[in-house]
PDB file of N, CA and C in Angstrom:
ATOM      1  N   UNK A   1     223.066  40.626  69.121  1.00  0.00           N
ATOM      2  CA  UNK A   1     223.694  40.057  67.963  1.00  0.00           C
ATOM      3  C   UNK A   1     222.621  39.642  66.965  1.00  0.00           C
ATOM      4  N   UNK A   2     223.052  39.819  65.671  1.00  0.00           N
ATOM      5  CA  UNK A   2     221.854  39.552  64.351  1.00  0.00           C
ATOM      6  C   UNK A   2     222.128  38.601  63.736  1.00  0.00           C
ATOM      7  N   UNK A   3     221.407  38.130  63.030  1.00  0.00           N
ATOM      8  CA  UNK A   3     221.830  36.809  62.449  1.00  0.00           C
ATOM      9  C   UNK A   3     221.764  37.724  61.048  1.00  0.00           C
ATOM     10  N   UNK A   4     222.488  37.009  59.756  1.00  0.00           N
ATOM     11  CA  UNK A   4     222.422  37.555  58.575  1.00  0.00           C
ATOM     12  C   UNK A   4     221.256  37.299  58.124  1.00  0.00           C
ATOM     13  N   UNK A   5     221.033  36.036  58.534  1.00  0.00           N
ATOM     14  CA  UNK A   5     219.735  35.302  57.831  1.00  0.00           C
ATOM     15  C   UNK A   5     218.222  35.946  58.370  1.00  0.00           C
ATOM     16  N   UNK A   6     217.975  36.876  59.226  1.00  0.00           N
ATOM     17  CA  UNK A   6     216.897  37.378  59.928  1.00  0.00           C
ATOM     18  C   UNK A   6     216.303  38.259  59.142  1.00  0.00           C
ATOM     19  N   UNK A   7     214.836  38.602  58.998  1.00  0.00           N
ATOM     20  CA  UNK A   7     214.029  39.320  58.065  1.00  0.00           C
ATOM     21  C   UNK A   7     214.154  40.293  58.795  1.00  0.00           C
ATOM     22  N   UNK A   8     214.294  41.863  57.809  1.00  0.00           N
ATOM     23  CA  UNK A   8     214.284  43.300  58.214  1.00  0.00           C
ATOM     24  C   UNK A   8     212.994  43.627  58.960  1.00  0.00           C
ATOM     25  N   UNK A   9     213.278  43.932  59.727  1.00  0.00           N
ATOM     26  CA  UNK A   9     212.321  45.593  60.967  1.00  0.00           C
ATOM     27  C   UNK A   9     211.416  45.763  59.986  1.00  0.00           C
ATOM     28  N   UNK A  10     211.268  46.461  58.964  1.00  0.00           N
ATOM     29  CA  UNK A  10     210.362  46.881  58.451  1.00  0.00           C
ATOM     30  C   UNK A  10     209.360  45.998  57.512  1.00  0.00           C
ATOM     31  N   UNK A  11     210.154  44.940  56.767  1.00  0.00           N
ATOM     32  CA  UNK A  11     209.410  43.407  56.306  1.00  0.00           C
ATOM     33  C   UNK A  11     208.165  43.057  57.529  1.00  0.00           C
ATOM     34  N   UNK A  12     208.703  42.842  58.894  1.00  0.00           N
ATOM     35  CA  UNK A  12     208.158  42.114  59.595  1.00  0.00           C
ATOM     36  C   UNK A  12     206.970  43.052  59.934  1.00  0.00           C
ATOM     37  N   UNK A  13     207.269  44.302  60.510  1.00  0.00           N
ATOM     38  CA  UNK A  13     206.288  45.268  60.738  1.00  0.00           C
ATOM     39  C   UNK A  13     205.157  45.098  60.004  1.00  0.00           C
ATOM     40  N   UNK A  14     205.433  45.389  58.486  1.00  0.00           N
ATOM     41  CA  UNK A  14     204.758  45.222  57.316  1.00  0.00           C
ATOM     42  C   UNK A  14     203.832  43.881  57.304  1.00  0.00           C
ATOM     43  N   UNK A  15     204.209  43.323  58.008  1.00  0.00           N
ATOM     44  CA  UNK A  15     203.574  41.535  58.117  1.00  0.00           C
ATOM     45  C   UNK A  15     202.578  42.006  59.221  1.00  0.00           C
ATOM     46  N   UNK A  16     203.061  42.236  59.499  1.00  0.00           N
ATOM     47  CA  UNK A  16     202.041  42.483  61.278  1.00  0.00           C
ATOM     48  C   UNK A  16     200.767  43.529  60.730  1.00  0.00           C
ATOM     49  N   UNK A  17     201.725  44.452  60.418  1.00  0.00           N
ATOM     50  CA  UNK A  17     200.326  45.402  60.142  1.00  0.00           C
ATOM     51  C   UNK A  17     199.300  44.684  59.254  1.00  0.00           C
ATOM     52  N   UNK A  18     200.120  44.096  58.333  1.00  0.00           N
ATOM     53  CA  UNK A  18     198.646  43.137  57.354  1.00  0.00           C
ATOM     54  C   UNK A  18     197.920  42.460  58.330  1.00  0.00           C
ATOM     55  N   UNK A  19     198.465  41.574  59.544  1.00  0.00           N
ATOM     56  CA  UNK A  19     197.561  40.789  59.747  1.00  0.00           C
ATOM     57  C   UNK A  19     196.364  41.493  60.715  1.00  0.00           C
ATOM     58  N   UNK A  20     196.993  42.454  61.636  1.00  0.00           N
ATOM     59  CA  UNK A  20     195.662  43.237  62.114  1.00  0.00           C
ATOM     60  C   UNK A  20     195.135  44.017  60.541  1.00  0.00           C
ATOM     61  N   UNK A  21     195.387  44.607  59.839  1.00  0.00           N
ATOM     62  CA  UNK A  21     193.861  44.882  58.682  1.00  0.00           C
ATOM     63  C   UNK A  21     193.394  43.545  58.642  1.00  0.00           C
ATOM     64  N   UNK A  22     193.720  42.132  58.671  1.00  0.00           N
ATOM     65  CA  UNK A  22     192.927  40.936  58.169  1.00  0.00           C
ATOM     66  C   UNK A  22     192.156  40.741  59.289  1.00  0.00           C
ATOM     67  N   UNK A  23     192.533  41.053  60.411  1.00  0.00           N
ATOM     68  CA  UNK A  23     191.656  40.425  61.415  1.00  0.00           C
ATOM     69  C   UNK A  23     190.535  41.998  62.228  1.00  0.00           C
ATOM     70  N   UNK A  24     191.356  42.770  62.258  1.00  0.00           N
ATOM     71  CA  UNK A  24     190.605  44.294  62.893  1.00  0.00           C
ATOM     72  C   UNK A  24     189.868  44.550  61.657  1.00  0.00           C
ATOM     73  N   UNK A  25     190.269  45.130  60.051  1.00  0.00           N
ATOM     74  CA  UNK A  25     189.626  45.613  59.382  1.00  0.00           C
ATOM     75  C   UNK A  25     188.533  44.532  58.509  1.00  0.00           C
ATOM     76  N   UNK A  26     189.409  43.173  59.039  1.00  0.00           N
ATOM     77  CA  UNK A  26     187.942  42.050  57.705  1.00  0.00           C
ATOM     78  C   UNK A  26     186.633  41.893  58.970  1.00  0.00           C
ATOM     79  N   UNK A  27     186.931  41.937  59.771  1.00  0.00           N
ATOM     80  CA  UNK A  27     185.942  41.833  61.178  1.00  0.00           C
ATOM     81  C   UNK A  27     185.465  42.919  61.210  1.00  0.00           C
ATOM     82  N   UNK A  28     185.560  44.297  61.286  1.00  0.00           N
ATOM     83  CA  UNK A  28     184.983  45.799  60.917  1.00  0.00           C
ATOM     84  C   UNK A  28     183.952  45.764  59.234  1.00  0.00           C
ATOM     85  N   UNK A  29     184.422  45.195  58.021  1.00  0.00           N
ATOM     86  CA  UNK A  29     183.803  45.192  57.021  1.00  0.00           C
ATOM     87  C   UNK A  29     182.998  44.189  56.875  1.00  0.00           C
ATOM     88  N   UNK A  30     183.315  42.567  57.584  1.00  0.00           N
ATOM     89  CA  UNK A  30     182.319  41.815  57.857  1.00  0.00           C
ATOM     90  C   UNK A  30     180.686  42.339  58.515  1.00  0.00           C
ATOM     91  N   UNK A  31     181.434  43.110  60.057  1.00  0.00           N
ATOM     92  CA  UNK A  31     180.282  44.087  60.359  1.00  0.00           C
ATOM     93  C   UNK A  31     179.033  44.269  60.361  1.00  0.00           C
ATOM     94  N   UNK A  32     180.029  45.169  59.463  1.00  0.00           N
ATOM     95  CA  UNK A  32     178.729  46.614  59.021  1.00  0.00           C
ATOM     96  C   UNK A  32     178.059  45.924  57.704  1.00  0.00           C
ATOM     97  N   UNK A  33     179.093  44.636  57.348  1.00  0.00           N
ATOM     98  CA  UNK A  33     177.889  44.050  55.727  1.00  0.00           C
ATOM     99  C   UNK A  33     177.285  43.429  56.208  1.00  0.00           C
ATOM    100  N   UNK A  34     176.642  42.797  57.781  1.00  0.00           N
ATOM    101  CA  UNK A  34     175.752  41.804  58.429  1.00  0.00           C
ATOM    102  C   UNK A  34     175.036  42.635  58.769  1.00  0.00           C
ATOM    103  N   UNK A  35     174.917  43.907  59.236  1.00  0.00           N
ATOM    104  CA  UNK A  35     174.107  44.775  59.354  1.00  0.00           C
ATOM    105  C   UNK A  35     172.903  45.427  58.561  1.00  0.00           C
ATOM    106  N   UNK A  36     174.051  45.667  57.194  1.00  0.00           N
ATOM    107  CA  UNK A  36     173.733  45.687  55.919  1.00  0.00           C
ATOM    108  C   UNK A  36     172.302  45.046  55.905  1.00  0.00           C
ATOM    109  N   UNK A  37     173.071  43.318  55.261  1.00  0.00           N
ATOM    110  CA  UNK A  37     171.998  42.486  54.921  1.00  0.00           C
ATOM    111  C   UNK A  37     171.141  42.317  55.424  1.00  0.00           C
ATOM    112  N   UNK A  38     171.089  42.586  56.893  1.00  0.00           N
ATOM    113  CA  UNK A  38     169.927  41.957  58.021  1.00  0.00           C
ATOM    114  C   UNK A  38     168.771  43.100  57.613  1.00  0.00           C
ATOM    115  N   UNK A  39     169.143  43.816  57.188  1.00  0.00           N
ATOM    116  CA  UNK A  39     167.967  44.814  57.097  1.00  0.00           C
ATOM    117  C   UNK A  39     167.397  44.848  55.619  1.00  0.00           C
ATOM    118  N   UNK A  40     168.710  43.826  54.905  1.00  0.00           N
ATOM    119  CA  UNK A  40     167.753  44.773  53.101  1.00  0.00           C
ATOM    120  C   UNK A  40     167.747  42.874  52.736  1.00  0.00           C
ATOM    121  N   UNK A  41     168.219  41.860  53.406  1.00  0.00           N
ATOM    122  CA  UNK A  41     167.603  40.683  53.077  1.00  0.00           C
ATOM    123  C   UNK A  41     166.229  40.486  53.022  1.00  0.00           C
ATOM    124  N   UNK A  42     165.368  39.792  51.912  1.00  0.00           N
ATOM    125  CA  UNK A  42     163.774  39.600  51.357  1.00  0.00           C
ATOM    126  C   UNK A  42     163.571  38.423  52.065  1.00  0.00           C
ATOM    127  N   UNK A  43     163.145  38.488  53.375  1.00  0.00           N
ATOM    128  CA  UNK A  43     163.098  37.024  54.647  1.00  0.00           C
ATOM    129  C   UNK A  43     162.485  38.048  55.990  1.00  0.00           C
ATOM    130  N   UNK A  44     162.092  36.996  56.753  1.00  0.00           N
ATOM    131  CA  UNK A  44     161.472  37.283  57.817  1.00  0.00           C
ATOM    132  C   UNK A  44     162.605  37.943  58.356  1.00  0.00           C
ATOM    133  N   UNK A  45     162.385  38.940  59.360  1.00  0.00           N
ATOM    134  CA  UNK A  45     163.470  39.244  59.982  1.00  0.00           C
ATOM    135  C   UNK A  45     164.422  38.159  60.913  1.00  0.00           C
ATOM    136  N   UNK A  46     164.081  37.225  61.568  1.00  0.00           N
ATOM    137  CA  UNK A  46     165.140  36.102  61.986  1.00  0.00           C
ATOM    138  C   UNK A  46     166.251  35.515  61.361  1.00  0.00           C
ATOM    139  N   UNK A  47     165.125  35.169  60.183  1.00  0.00           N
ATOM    140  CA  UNK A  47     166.015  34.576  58.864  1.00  0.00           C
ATOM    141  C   UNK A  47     166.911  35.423  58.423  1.00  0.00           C
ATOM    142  N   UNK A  48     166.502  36.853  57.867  1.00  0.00           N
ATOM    143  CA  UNK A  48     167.517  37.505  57.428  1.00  0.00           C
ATOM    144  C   UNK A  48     168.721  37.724  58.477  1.00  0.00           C
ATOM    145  N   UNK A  49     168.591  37.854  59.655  1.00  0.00           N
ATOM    146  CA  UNK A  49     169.742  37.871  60.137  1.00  0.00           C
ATOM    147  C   UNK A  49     170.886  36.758  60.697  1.00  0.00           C
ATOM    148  N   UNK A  50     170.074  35.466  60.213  1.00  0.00           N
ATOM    149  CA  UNK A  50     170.676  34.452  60.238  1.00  0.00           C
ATOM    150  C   UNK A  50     171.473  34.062  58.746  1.00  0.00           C
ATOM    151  N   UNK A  51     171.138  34.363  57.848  1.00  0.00           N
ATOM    152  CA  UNK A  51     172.031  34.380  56.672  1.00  0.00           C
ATOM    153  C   UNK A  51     172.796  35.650  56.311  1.00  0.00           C
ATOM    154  N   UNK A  52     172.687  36.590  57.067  1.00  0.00           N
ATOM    155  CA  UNK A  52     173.300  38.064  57.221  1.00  0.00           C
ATOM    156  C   UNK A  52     174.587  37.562  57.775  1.00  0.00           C
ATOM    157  N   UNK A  53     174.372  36.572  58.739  1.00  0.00           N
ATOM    158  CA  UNK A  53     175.585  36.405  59.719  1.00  0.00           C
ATOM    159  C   UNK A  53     176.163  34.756  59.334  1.00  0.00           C
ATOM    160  N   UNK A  54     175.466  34.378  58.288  1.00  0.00           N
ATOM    161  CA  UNK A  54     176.547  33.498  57.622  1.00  0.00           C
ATOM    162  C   UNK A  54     177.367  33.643  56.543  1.00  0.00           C
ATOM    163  N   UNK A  55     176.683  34.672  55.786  1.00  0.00           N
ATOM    164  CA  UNK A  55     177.644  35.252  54.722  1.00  0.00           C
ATOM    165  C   UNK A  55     178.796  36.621  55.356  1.00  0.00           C
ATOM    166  N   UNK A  56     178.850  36.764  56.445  1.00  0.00           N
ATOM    167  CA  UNK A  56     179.819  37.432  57.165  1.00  0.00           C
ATOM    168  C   UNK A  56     180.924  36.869  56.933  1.00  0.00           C
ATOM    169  N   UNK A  57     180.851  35.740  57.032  1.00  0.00           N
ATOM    170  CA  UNK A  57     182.008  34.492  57.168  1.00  0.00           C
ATOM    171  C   UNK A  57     182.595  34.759  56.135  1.00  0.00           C
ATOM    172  N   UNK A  58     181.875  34.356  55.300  1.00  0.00           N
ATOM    173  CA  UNK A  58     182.458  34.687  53.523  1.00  0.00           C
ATOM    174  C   UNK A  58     183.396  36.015  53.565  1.00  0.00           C
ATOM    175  N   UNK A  59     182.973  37.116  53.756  1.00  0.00           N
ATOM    176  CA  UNK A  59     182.855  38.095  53.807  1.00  0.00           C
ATOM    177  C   UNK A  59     184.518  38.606  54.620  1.00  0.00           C
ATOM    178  N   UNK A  60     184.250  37.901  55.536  1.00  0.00           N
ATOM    179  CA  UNK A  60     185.766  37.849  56.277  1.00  0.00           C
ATOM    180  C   UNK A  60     186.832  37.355  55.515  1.00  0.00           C
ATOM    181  N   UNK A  61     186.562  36.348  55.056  1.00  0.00           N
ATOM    182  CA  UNK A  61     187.501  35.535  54.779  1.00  0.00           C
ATOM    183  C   UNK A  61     187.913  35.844  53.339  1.00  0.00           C
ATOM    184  N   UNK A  62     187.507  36.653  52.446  1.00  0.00           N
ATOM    185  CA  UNK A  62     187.436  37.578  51.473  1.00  0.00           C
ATOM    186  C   UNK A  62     187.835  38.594  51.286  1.00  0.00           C
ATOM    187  N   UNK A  63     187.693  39.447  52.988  1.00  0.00           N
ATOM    188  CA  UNK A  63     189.122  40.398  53.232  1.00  0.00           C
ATOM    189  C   UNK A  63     190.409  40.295  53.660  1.00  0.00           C
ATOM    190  N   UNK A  64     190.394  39.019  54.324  1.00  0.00           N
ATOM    191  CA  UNK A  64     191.270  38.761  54.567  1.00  0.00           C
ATOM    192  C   UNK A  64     192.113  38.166  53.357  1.00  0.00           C
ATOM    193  N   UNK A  65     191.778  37.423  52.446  1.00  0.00           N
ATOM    194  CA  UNK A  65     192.586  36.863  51.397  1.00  0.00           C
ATOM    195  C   UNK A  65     193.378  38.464  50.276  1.00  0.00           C
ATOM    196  N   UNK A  66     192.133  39.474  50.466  1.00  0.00           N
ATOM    197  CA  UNK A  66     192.845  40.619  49.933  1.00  0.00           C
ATOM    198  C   UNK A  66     193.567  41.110  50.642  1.00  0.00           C
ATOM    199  N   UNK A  67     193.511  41.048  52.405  1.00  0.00           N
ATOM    200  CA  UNK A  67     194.854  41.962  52.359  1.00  0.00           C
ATOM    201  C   UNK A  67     196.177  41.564  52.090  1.00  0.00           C
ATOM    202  N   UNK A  68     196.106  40.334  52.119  1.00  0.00           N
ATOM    203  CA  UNK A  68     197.540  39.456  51.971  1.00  0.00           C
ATOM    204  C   UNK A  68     197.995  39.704  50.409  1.00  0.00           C
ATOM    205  N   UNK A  69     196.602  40.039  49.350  1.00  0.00           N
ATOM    206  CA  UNK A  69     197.630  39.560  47.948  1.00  0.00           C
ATOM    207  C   UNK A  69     197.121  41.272  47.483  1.00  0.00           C
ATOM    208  N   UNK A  70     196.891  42.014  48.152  1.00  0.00           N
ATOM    209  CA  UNK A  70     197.282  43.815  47.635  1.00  0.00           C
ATOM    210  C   UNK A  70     198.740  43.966  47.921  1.00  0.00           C
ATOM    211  N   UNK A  71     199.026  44.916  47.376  1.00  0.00           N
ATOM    212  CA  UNK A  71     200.429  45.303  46.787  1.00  0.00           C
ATOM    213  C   UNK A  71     201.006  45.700  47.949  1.00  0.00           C
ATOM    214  N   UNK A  72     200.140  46.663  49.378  1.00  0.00           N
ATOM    215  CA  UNK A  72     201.130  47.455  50.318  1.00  0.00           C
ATOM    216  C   UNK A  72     200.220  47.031  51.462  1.00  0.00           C
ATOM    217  N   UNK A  73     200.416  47.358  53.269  1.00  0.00           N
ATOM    218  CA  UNK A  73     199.705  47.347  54.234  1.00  0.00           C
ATOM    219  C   UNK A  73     198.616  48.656  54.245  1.00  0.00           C
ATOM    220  N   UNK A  74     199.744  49.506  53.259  1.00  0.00           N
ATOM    221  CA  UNK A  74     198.873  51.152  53.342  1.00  0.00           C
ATOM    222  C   UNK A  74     197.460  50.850  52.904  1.00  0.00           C
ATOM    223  N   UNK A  75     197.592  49.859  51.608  1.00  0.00           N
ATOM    224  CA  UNK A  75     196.682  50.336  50.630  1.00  0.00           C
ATOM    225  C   UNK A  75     195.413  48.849  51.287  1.00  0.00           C
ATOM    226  N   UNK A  76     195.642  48.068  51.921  1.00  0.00           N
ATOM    227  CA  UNK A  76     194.866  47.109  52.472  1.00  0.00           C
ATOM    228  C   UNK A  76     194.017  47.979  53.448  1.00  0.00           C
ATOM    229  N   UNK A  77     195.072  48.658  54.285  1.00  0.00           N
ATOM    230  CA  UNK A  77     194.335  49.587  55.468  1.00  0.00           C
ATOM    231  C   UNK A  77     193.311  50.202  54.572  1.00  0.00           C
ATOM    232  N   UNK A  78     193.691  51.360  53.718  1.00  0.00           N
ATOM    233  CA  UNK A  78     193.019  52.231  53.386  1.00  0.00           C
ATOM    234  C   UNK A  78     191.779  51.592  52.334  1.00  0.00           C
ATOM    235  N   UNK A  79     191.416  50.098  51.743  1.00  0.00           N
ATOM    236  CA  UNK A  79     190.754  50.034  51.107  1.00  0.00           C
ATOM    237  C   UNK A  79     189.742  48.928  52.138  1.00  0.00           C
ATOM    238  N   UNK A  80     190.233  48.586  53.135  1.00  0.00           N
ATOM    239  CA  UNK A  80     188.997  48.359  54.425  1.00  0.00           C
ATOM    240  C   UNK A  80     188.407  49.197  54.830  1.00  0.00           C
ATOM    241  N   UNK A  81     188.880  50.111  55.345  1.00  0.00           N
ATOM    242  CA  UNK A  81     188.390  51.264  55.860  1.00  0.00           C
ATOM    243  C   UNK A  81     187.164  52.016  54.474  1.00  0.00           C
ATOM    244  N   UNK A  82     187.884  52.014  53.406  1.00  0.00           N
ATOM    245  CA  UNK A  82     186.791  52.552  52.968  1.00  0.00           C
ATOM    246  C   UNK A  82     185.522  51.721  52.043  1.00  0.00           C
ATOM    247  N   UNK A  83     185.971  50.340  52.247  1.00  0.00           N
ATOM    248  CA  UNK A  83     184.487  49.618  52.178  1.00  0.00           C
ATOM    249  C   UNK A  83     184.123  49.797  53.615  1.00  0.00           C
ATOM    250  N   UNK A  84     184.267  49.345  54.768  1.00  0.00           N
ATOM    251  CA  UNK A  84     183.643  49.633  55.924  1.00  0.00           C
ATOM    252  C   UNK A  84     182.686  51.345  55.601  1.00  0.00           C
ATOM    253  N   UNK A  85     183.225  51.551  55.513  1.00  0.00           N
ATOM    254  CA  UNK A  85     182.689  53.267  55.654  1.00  0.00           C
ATOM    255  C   UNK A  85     181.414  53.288  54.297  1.00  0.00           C
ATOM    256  N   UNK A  86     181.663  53.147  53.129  1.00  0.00           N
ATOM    257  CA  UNK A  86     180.436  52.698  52.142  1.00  0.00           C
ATOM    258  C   UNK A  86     179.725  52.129  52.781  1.00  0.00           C
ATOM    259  N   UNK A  87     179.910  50.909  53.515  1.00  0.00           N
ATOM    260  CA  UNK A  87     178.570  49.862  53.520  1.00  0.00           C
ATOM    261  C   UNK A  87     178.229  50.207  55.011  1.00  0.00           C
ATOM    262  N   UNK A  88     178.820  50.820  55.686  1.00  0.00           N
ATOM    263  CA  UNK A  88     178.144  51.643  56.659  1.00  0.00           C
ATOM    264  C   UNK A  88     177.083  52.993  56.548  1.00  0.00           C
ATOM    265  N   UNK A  89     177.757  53.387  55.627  1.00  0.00           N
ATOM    266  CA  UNK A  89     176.750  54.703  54.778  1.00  0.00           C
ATOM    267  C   UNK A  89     175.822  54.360  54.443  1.00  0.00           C
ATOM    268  N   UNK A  90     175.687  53.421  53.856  1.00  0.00           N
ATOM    269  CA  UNK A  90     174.349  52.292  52.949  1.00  0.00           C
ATOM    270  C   UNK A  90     173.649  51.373  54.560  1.00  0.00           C
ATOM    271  N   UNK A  91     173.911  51.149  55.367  1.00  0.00           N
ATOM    272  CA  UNK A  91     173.377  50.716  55.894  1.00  0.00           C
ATOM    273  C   UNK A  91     172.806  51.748  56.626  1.00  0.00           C
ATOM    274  N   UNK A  92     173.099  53.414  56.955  1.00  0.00           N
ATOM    275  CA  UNK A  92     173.058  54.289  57.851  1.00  0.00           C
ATOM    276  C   UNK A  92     171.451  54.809  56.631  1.00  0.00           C
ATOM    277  N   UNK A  93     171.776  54.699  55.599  1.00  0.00           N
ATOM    278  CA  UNK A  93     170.979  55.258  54.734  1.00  0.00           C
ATOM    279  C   UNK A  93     169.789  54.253  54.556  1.00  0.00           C
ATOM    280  N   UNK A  94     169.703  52.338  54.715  1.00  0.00           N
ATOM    281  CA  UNK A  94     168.936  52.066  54.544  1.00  0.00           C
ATOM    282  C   UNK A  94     167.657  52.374  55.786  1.00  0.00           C
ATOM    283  N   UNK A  95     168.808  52.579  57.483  1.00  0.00           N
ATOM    284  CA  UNK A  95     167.714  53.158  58.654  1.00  0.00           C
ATOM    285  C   UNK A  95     167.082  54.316  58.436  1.00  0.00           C
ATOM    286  N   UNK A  96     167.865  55.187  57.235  1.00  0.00           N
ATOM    287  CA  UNK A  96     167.376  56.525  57.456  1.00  0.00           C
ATOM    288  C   UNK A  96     165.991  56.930  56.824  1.00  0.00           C
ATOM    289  N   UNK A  97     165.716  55.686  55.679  1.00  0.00           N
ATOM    290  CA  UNK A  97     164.597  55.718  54.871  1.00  0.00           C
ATOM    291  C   UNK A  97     164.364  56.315  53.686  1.00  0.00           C
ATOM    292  N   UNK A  98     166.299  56.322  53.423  1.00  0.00           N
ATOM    293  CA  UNK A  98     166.447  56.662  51.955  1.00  0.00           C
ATOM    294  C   UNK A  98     166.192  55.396  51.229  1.00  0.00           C
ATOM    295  N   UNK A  99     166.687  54.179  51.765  1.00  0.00           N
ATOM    296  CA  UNK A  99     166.477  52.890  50.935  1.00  0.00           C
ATOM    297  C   UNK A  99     168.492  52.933  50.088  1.00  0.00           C
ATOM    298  N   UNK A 100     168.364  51.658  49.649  1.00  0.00           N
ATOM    299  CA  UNK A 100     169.677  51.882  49.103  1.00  0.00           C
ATOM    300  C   UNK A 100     169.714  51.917  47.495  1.00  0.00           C
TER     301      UNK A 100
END
């Protein structure tokens, strides 16, 4: 039995899927940008990876506030994924000794 008052199957879905992109995809783009920084931060290497991995935080919490106020789950998915994938490229490119 349904209540009238109960949010649609697909509303809720739609909720869910946002919150794994906020938590799977801001934790995936957090990442690969701590990775990032640890290598192209101007600091000893300790240091840099100690402020690499505090601005992660930021960083999270920055994707996460976008996936909630973009327009669809599609377009949250698909615009984590493809900062993850840039700043993975850039980080793949700063090991490779292209520099960024």
């Amino acid at each position: 039995m349904s209540h009238p008052d109960t949010l649609p199957l697909r509303y809720r879905l739609a909720v869910a899927s946002r919150v794994l992109a906020a938590a799977l995809g801001g934790y995936a783009v957090a990442a690969a940008s701590t990775r990032l920084l640890s290598l192209t931060w101007p600091a000893p290497p300790a240091q840099a990876v100690m402020w690499a991995s505090m601005l992660s935080f930021v960083i999270w919490a920055v994707a996460v506030l976008w996936v909630f106020a973009t327009r669809s789950a599609w377009r949250a998915w698909w615009g984590l994924s493809a900062a993850t994938g840039l700043v993975a490229l850039a980080e793949w490119l700063q090991r490779a000794g292209g520099g960024v």
